[in-house]
Protein backbone atom coordinates (compact mmCIF):
# COMPACT_ATOMS: atom_id res chain seq x y z
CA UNK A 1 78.71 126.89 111.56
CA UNK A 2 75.55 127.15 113.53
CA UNK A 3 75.27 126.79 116.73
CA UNK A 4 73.07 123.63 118.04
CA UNK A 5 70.08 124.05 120.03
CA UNK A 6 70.24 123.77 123.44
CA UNK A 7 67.83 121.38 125.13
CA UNK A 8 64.74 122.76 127.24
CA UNK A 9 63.93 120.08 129.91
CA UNK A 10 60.17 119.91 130.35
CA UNK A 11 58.38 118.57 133.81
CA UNK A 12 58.67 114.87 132.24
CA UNK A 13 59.62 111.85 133.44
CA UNK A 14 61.97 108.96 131.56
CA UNK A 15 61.84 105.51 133.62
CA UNK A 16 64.26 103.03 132.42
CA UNK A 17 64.05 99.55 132.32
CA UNK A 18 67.19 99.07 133.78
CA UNK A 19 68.02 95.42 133.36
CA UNK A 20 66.03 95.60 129.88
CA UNK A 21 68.33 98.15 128.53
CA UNK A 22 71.27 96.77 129.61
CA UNK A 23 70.99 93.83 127.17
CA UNK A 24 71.82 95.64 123.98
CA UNK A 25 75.82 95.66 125.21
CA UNK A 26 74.79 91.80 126.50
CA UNK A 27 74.09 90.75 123.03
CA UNK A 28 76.80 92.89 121.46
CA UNK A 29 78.91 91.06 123.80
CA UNK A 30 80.69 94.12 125.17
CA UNK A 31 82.11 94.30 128.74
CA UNK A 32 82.24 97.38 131.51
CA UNK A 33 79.37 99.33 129.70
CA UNK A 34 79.00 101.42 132.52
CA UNK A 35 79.81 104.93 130.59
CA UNK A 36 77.91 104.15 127.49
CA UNK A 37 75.23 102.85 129.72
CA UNK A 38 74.62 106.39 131.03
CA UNK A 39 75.28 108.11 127.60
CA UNK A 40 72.57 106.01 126.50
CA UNK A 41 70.05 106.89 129.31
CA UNK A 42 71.44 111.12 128.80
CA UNK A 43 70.41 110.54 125.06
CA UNK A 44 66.81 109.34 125.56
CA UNK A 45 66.29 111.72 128.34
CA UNK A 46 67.60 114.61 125.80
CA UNK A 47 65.68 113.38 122.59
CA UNK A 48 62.46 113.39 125.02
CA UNK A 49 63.31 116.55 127.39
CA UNK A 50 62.97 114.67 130.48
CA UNK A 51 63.93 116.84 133.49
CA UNK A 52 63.77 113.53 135.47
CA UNK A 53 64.43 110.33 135.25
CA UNK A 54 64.74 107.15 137.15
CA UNK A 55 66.44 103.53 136.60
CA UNK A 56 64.83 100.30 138.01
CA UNK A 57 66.40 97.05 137.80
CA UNK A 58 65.63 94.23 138.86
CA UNK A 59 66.52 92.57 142.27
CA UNK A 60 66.01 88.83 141.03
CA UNK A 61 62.46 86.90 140.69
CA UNK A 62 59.50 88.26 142.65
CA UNK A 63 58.95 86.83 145.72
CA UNK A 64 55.57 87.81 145.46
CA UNK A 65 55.10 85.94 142.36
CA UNK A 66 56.84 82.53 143.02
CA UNK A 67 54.24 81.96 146.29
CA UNK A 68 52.04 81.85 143.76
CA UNK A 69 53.52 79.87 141.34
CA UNK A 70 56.55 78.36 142.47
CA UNK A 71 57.33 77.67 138.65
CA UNK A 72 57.88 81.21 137.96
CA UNK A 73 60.30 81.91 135.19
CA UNK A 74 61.53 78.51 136.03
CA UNK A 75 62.15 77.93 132.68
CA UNK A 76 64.80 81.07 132.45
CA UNK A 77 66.86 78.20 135.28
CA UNK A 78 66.45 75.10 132.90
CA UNK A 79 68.10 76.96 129.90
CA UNK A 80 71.11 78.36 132.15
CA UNK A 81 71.61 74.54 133.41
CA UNK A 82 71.93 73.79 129.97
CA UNK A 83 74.51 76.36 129.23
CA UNK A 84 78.21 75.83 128.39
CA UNK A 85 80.76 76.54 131.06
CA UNK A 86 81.55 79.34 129.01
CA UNK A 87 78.27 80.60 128.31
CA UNK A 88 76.89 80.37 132.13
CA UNK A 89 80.60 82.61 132.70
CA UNK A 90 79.30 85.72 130.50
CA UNK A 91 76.39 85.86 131.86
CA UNK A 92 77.63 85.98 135.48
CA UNK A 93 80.02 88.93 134.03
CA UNK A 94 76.95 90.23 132.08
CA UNK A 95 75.38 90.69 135.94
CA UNK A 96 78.59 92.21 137.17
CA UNK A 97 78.55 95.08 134.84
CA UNK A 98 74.89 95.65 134.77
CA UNK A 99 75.82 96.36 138.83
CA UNK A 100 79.01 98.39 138.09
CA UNK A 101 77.02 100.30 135.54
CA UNK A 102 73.72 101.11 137.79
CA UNK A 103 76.30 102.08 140.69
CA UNK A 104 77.97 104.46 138.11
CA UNK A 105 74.54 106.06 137.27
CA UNK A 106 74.67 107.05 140.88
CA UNK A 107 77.83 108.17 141.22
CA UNK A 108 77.63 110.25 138.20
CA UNK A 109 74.48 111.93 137.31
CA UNK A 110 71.09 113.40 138.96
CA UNK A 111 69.76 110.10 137.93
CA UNK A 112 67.53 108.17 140.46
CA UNK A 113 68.17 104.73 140.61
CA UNK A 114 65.77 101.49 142.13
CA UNK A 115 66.10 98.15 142.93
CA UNK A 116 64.83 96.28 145.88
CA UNK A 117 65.38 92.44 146.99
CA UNK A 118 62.87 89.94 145.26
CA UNK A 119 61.18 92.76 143.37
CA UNK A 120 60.64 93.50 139.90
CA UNK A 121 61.20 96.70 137.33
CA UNK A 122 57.59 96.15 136.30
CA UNK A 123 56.29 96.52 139.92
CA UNK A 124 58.10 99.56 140.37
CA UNK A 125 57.39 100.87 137.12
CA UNK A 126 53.60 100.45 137.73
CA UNK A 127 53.58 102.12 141.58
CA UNK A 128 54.92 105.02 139.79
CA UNK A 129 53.67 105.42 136.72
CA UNK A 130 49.95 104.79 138.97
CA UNK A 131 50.72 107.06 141.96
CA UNK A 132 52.40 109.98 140.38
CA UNK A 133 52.04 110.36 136.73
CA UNK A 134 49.72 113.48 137.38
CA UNK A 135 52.80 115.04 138.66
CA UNK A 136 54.41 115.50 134.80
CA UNK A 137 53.78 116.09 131.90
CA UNK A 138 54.37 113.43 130.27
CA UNK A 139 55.91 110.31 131.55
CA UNK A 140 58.24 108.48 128.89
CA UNK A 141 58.54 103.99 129.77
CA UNK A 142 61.98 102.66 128.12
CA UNK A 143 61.27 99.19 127.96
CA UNK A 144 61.27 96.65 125.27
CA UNK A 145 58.45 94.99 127.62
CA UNK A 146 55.42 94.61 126.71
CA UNK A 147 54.00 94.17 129.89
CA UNK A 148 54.89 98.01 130.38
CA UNK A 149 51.84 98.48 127.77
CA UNK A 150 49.64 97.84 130.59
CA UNK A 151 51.15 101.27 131.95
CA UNK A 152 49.59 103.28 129.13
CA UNK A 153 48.06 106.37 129.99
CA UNK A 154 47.11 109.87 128.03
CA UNK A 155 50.07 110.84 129.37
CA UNK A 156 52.23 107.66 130.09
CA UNK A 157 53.82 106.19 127.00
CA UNK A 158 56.08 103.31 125.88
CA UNK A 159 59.29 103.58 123.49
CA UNK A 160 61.08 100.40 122.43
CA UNK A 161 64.69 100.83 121.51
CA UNK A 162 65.19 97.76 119.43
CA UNK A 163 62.39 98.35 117.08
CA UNK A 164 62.33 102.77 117.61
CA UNK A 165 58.88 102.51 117.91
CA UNK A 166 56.89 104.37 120.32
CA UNK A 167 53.43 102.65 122.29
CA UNK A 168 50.57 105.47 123.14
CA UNK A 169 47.23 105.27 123.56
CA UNK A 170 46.96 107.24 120.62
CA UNK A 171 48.33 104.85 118.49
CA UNK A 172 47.84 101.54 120.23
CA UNK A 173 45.70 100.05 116.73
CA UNK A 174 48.92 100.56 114.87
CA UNK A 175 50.54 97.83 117.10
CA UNK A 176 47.50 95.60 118.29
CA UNK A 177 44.28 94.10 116.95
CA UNK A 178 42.69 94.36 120.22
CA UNK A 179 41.39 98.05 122.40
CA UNK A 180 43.79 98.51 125.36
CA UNK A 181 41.54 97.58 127.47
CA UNK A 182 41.77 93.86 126.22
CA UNK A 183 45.24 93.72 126.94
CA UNK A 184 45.46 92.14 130.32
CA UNK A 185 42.71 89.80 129.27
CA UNK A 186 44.30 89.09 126.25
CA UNK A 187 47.66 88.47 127.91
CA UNK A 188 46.20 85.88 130.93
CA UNK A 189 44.56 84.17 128.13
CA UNK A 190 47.90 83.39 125.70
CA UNK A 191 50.56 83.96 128.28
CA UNK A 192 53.12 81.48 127.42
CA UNK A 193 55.84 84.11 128.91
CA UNK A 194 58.17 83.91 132.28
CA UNK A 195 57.37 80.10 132.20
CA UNK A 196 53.28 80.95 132.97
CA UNK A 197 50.99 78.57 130.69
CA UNK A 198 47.56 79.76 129.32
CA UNK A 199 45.02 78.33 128.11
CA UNK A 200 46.29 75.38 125.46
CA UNK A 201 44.71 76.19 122.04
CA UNK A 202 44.07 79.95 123.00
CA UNK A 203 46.69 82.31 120.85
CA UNK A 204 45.92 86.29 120.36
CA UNK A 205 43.00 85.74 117.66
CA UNK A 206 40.99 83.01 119.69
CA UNK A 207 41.47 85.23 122.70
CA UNK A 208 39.96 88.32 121.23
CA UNK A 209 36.97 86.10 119.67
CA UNK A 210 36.32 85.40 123.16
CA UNK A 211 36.45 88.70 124.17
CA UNK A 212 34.69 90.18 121.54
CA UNK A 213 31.54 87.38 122.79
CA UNK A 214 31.97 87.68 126.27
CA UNK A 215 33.06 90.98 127.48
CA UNK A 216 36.27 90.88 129.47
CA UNK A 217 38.31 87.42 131.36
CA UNK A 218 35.60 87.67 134.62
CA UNK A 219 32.72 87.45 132.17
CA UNK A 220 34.42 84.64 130.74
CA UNK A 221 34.79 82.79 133.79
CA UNK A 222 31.10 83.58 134.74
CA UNK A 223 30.48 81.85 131.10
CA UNK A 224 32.16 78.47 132.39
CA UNK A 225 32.00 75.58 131.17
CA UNK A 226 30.89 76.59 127.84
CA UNK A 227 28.78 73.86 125.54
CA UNK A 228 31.65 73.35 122.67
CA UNK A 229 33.05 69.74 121.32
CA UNK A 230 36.15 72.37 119.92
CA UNK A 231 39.42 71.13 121.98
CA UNK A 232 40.32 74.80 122.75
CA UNK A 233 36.96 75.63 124.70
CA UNK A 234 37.26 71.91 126.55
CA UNK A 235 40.54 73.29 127.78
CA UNK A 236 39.11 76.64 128.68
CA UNK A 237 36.04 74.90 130.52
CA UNK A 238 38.80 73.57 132.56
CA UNK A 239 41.30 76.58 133.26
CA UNK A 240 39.06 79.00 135.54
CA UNK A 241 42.49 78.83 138.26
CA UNK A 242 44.68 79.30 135.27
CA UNK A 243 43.15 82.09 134.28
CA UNK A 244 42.85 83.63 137.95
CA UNK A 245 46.42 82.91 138.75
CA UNK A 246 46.89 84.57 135.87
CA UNK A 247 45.44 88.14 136.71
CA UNK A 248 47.33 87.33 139.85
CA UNK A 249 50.96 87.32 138.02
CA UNK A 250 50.20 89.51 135.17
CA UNK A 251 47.74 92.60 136.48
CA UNK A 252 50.73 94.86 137.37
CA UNK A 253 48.27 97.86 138.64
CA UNK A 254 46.37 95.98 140.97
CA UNK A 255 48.93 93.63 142.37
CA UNK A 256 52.07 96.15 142.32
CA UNK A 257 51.96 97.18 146.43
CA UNK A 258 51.54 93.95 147.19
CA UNK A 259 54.60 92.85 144.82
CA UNK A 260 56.75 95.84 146.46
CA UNK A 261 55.39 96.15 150.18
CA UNK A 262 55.48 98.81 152.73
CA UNK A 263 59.00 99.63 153.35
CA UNK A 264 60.05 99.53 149.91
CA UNK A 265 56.63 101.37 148.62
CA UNK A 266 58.22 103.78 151.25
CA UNK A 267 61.36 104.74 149.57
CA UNK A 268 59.87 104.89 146.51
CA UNK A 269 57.94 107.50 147.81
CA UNK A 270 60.81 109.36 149.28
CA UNK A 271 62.65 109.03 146.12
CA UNK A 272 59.72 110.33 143.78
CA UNK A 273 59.32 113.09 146.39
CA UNK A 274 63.42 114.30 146.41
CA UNK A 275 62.73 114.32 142.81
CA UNK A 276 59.67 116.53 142.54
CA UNK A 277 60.89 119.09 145.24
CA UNK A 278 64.70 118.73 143.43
């Protein structure tokens, strides 16, 4: 029999959408995960040579976000109200072992692990991937999130474990009709996600018509009102705080130290420092 390779570890970097991941066992409906949680995490970091990695999970809805829109993912509390007895139950055990597996990450392996009060994955996820993606080779996002797309750098890319596909700048026409670049725009134009409205009329192919004629979402803005009898562009004329609430909620580089703030922007930094020098 032959032997199998051994793994070489490279200077890259898998970050794990902690509370993302976790739902595959969620939906599978299996309970105390915590072992194949990290056997899960060891395989990805094996299949893409990561020498480090690091967990994030969420620590409930961003405060920063709901000051600016108290409605924030307040639809996510409307469909647990209407839950079953039974239903509201396994997700409350659902939370339990997404906490019993992140504290057996710790216990057990090199990995790092994140989570901070009133914070988001995403936020963490972008401080990183922004301040310290220069320090690996390549960095490696585990998210089914699209939102992480917004991370995407030469070196930063995205793999989704529900569909095995992988996100890259490289390849970013494969998955969307629109240049990186647009994404953002794109996204604060359609949203319709975490309970955040857009414009009404707007989907993906009416946004990038408007982006293809005006530039970007601040040229569009500067545009406003537009001379149109079409319903869609009435609405628009009228959404210039939608749209700049928007950028608010949805640009995670520019808005990600504010979302984490100092003393948890510190121990990120101590973290991502233990790691480098480890």
């Amino acid at each position: 029999m032959s032997k199998s390779l051994e793994v070489v570890y490279e200077n890259n970097l898998l970050v794990v959408d902690g509370n993302n991941l976790a739902f595959r066992w969620k939906h599978s409906g299996t309970r105390h995960f915590f072992k194949e949680y990290l056997a899960t995490i060891q395989s990805f970091r094996k299949s893409y040579a990561a020498k480090h990695v690091v967990v994030l999970a969420d620590g409930g809805k961003s405060s920063y976000r709901m000051k600016i829109y108290p409605e924030y993912k307040g639809d996510r509390e409307e469909k647990f109200k209407n839950q079953t007895d039974i239903e509201k139950q396994l997700y409350l055990f659902f939370l339990e072992d997404l906490k019993e597996a992140l504290q057996y990450v710790k216990e057990n392996s090199d990995i790092q692990v994140l989570s901070f009060p009133k914070v988001e994955a995403d936020d963490i996820a972008s401080y990183i991937v922004c301040s310290y993606h220069t320090n690996f080779d390549h960095v490696w996002l585990l998210s089914t999130d699209e939102d992480w797309d917004l991370l995407l750098k030469d070196n930063v890319s995205r793999f989704a474990y529900t569909s095995r596909k992988e996100f890259t700048l490289e390849n970013w026409d494969m998955h969307y009709d629109y240049p990186h670049s647009k994404h953002l725009d794109v996204k604060c134009l359609v949203a319709k996600e975490d309970n955040i409205n857009g414009v009404e009329g707007v989907g993906p192919q009416r946004a990038i018509s408007l982006l293809d004629t005006y530039g970007d979402i601040f040229s569009i803005i500067d545009a406003l009102p537009i001379k149109s009898n079409l319903k869609y562009i009435v609405n628009l004329n009228k959404s210039k705080d939608i749209l700049l609430r928007n950028l608010e909620l949805m640009d995670l580089v520019s808005y990600h130290k504010t979302a984490l703030g100092k003393d948890n922007i510190l121990e990120v930094d101590n973290t991502m420092r233990s790691l480098l020098d480890g």
